[in-house]
N, C-alpha and C. Protein backbone atom coordinates (compact mmCIF):
# COMPACT_ATOMS: atom_id res chain seq x y z
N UNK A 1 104.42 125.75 27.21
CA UNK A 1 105.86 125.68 27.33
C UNK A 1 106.55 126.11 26.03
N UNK A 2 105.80 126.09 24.91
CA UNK A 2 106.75 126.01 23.80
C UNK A 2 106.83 127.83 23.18
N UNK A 3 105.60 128.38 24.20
CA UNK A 3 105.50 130.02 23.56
C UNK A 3 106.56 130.52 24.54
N UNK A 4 106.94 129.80 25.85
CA UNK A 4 108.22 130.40 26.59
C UNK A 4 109.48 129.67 25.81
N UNK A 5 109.59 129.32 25.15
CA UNK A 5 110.92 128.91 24.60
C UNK A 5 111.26 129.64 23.15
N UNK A 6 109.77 130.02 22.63
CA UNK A 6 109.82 130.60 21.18
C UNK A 6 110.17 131.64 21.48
N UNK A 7 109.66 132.27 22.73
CA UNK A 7 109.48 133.87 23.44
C UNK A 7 111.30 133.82 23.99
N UNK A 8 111.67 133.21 24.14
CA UNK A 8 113.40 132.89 25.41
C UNK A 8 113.92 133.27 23.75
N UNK A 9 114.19 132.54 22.45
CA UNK A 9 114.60 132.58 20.97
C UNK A 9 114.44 133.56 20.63
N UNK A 10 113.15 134.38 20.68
CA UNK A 10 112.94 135.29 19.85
C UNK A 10 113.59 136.69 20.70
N UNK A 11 113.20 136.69 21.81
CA UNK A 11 114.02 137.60 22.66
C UNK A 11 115.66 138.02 22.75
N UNK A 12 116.13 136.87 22.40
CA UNK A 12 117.83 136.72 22.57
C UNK A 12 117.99 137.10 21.03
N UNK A 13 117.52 136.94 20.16
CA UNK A 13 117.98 137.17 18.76
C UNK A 13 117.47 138.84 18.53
N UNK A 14 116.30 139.14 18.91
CA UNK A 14 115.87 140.34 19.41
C UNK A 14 117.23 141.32 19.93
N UNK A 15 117.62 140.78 21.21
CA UNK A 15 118.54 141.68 22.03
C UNK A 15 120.06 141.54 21.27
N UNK A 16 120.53 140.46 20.70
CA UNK A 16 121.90 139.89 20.66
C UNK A 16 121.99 140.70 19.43
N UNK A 17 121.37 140.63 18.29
CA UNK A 17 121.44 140.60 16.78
C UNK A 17 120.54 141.80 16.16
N UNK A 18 119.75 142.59 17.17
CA UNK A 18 118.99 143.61 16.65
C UNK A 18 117.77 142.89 15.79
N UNK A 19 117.54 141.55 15.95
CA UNK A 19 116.29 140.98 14.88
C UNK A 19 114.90 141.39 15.65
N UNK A 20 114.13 141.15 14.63
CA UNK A 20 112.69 141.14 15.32
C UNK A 20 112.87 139.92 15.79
N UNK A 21 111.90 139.51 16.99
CA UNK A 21 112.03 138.20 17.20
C UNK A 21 110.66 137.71 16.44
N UNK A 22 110.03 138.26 15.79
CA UNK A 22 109.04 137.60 14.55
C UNK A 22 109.77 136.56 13.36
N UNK A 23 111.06 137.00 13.49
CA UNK A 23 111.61 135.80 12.43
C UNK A 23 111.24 134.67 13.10
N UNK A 24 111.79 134.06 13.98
CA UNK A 24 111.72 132.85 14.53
C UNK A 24 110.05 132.93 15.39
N UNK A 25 109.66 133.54 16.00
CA UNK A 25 108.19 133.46 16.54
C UNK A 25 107.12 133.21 15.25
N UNK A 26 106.83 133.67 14.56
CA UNK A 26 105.76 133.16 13.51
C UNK A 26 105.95 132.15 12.83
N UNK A 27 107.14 131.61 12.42
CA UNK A 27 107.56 130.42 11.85
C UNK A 27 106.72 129.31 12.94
N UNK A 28 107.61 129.45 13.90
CA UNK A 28 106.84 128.86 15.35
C UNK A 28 105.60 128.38 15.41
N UNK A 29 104.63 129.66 15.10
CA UNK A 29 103.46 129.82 15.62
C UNK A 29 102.35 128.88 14.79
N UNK A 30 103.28 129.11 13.36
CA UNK A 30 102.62 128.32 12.41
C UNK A 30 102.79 127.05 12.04
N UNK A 31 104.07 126.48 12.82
CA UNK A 31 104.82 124.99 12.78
C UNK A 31 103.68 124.21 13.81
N UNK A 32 103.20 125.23 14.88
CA UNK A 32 102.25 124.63 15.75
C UNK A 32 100.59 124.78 15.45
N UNK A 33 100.37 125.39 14.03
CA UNK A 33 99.20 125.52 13.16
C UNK A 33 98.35 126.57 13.90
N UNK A 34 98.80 127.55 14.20
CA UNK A 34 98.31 128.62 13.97
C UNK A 34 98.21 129.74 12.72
N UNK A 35 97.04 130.51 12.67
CA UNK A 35 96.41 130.98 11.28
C UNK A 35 98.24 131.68 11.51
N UNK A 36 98.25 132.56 10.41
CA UNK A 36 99.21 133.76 10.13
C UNK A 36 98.67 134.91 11.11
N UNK A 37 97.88 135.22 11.28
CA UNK A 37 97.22 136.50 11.47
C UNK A 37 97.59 136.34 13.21
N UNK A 38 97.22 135.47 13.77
CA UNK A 38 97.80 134.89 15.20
C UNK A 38 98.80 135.28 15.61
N UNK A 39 99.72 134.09 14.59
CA UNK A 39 101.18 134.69 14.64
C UNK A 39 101.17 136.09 14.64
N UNK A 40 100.94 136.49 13.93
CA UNK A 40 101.49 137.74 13.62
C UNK A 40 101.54 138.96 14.89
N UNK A 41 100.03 138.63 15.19
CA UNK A 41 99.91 139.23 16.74
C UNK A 41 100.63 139.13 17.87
N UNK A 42 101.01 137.53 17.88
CA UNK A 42 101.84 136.98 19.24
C UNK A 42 103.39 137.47 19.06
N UNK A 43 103.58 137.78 18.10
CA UNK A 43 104.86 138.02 17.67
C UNK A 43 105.12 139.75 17.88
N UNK A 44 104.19 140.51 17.68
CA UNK A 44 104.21 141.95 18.33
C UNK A 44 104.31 141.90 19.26
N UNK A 45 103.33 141.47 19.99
CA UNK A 45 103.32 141.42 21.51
C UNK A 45 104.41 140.84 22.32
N UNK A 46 104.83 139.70 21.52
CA UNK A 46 106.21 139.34 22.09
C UNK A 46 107.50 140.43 22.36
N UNK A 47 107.06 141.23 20.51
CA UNK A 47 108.17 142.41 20.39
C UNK A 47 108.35 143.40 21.62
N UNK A 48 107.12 144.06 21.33
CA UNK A 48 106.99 145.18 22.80
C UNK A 48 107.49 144.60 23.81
N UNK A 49 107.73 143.58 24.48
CA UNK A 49 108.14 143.36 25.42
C UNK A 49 110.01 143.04 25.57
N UNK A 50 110.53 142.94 24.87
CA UNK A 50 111.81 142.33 24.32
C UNK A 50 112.25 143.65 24.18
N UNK A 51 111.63 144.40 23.17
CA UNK A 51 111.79 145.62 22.98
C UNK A 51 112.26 146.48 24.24
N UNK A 52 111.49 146.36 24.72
CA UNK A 52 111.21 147.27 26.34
C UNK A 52 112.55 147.03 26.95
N UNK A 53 113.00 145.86 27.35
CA UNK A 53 113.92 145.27 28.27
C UNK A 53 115.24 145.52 27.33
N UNK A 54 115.12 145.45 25.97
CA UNK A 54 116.19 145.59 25.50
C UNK A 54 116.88 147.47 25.57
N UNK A 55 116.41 147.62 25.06
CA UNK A 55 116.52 149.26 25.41
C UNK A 55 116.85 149.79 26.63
N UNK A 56 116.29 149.08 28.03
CA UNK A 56 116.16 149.17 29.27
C UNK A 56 117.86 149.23 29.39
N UNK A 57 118.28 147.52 29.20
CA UNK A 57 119.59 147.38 28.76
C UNK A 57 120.61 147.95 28.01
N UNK A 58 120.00 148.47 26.98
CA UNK A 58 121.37 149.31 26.33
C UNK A 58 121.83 150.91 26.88
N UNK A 59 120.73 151.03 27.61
CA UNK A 59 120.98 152.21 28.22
C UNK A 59 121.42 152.70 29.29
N UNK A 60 121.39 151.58 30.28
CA UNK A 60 121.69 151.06 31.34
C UNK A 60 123.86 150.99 31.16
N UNK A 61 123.53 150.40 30.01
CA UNK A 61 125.53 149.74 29.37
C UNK A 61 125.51 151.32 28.59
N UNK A 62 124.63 152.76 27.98
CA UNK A 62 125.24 153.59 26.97
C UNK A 62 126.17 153.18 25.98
N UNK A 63 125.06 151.82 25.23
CA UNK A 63 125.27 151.50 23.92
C UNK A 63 124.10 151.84 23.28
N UNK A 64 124.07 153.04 22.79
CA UNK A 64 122.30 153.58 22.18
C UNK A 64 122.78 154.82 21.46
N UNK A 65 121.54 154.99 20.63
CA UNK A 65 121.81 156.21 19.86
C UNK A 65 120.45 157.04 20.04
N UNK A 66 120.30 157.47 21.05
CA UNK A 66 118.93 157.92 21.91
C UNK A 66 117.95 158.55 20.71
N UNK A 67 118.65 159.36 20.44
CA UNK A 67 117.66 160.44 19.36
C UNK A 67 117.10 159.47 18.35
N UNK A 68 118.00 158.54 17.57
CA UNK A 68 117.42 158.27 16.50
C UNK A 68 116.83 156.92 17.00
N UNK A 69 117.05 156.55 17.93
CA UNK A 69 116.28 155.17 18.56
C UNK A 69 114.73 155.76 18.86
N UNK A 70 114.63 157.27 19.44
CA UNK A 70 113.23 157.55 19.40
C UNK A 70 112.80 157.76 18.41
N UNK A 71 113.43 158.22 17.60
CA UNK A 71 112.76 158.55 15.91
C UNK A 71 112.01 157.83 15.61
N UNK A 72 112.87 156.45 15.32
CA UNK A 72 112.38 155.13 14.55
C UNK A 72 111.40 154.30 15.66
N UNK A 73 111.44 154.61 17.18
CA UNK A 73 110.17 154.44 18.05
C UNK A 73 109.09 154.72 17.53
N UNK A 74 109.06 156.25 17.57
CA UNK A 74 107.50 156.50 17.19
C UNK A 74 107.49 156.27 15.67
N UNK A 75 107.60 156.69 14.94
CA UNK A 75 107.89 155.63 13.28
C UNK A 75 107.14 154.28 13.97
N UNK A 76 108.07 153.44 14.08
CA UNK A 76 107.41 152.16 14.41
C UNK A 76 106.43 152.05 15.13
N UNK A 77 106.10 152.41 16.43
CA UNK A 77 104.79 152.83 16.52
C UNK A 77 103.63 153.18 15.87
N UNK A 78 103.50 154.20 15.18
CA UNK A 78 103.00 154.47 14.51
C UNK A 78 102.38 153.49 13.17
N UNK A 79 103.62 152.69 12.87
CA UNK A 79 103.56 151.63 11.47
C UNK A 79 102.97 150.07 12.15
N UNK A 80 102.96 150.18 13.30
CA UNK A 80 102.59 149.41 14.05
C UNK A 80 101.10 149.35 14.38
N UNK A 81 100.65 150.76 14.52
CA UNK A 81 99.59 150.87 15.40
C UNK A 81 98.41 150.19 13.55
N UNK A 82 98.94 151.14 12.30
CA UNK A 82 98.52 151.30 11.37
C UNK A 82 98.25 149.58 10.86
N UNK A 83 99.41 148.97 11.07
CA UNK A 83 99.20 148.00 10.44
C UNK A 83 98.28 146.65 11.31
N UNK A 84 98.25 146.96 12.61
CA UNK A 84 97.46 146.03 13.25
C UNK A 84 95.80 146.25 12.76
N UNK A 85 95.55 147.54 12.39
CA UNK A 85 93.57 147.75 11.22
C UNK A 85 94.16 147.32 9.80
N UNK A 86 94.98 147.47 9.18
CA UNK A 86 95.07 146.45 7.92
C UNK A 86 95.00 145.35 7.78
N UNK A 87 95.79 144.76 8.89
CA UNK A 87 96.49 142.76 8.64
C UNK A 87 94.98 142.40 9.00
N UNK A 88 93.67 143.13 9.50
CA UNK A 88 92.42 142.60 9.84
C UNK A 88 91.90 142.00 8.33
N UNK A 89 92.25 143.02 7.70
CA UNK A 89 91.68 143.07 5.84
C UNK A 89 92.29 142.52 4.90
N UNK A 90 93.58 142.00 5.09
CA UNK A 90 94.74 141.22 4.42
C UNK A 90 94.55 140.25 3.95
N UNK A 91 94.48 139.26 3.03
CA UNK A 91 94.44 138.32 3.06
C UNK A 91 95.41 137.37 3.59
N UNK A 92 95.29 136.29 3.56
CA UNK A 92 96.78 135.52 4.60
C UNK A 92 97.62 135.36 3.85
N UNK A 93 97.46 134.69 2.25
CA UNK A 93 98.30 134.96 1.06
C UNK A 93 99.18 135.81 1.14
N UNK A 94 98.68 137.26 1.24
CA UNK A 94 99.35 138.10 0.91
C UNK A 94 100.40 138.64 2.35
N UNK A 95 99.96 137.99 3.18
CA UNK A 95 100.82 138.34 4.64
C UNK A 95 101.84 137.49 4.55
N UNK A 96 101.82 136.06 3.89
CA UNK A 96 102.45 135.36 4.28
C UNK A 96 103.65 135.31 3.09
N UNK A 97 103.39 135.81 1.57
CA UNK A 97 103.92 136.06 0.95
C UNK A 97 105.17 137.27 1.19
N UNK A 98 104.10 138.19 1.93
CA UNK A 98 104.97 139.50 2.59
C UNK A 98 106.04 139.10 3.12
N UNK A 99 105.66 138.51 4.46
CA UNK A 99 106.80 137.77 4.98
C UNK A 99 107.94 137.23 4.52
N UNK A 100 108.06 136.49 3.82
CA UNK A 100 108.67 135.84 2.72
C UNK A 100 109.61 136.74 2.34
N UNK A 101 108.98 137.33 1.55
CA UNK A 101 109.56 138.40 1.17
C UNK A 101 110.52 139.21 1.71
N UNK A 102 109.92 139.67 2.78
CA UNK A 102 110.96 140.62 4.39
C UNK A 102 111.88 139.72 4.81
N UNK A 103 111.87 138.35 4.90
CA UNK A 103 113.00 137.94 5.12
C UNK A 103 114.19 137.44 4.09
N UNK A 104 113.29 137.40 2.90
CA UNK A 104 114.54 137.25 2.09
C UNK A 104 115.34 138.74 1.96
N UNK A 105 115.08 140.10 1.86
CA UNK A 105 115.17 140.92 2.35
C UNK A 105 116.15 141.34 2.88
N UNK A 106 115.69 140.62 4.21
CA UNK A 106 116.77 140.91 5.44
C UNK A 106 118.04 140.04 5.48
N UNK A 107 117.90 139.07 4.54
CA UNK A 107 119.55 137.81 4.36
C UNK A 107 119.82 138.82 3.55
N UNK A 108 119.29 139.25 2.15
CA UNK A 108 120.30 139.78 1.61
C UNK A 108 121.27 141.33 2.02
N UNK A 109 120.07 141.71 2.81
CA UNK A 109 121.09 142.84 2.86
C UNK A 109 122.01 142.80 4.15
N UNK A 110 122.23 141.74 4.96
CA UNK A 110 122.86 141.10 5.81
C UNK A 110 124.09 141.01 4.79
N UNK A 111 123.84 140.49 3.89
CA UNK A 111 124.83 139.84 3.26
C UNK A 111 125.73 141.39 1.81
N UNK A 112 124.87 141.92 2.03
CA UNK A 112 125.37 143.07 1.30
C UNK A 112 126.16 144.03 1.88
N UNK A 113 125.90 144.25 2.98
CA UNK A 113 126.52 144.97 4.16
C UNK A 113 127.88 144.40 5.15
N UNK A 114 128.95 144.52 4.62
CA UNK A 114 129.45 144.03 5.50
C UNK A 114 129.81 144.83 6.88
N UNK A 115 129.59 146.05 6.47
CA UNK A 115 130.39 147.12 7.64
C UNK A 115 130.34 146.37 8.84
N UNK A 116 130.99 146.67 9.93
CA UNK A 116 131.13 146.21 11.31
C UNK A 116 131.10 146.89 12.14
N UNK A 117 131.44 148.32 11.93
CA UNK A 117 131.41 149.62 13.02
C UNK A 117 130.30 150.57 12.95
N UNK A 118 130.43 151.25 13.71
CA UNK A 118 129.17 152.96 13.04
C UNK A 118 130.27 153.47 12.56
N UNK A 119 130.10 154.14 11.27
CA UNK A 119 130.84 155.09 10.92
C UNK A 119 130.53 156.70 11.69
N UNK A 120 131.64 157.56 11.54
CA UNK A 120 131.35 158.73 12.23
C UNK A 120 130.23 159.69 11.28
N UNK A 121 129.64 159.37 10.48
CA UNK A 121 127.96 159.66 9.57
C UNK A 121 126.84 159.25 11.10
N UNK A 122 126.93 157.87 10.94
CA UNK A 122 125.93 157.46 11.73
C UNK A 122 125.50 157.84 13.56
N UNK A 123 127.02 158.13 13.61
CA UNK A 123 127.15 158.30 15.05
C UNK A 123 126.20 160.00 15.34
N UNK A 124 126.24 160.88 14.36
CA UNK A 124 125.73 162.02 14.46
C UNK A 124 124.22 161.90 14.93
């Protein structure tokens, strides 16, 4: 019950806010004492799927920026596929430090950014 409620969280923050839903899913995963490396997995797999439906959705409403949404697809893909044979060799230290890291990261530049619109740059 509690991976459908982490999965319901991570999904809505996913779709609503553009987050990975790995912020809140690995925290999760590990509040319920799972290794990092676990997490880390359940939390992709969560992605791809959130992912999928979300996109499904924005395209459905033509709130998307098609071209560069595939760009950064295969990109991520790709950084995805790469990093699932690394995190094998990782130590957990250093994953979990990573982490850490990426989310302090992501507050600050939340917080650096205030823009609110696409500018007509981005829209191209």
């Amino acid at each position: 019950m509690i991976f459908i409620i982490a999965g319901l969280f991570g999904g809505f923050l996913a779709g609503f806010l553009g987050l990975g839903g790995g912020i809140l899913v690995v925290p999760t995963m590990l509040f319920m004492g799972f290794t990092m490396k676990f997490a880390i997995g359940i939390s992709i797999t969560q992605m791809v799927f959130s992912s999928i439906i979300g996109t499904i959705s924005n395209i459905k409403k033509q709130k998307h920026l098609l071209k560069k949404g595939l760009l950064l697809g295969i990109g991520g893909s790709l950084g995805g596929l790469f990093s699932g044979v690394i995190v094998n060799f990782t130590p957990t230290y250093i994953l979990e430090y990573s982490f850490l890291g990426f989310i302090l990261l992501a507050i600050i530049s939340v917080y650096k950014n205030k823009q609110t619109e696409i500018s007509p740059k981005d829209k191209q």
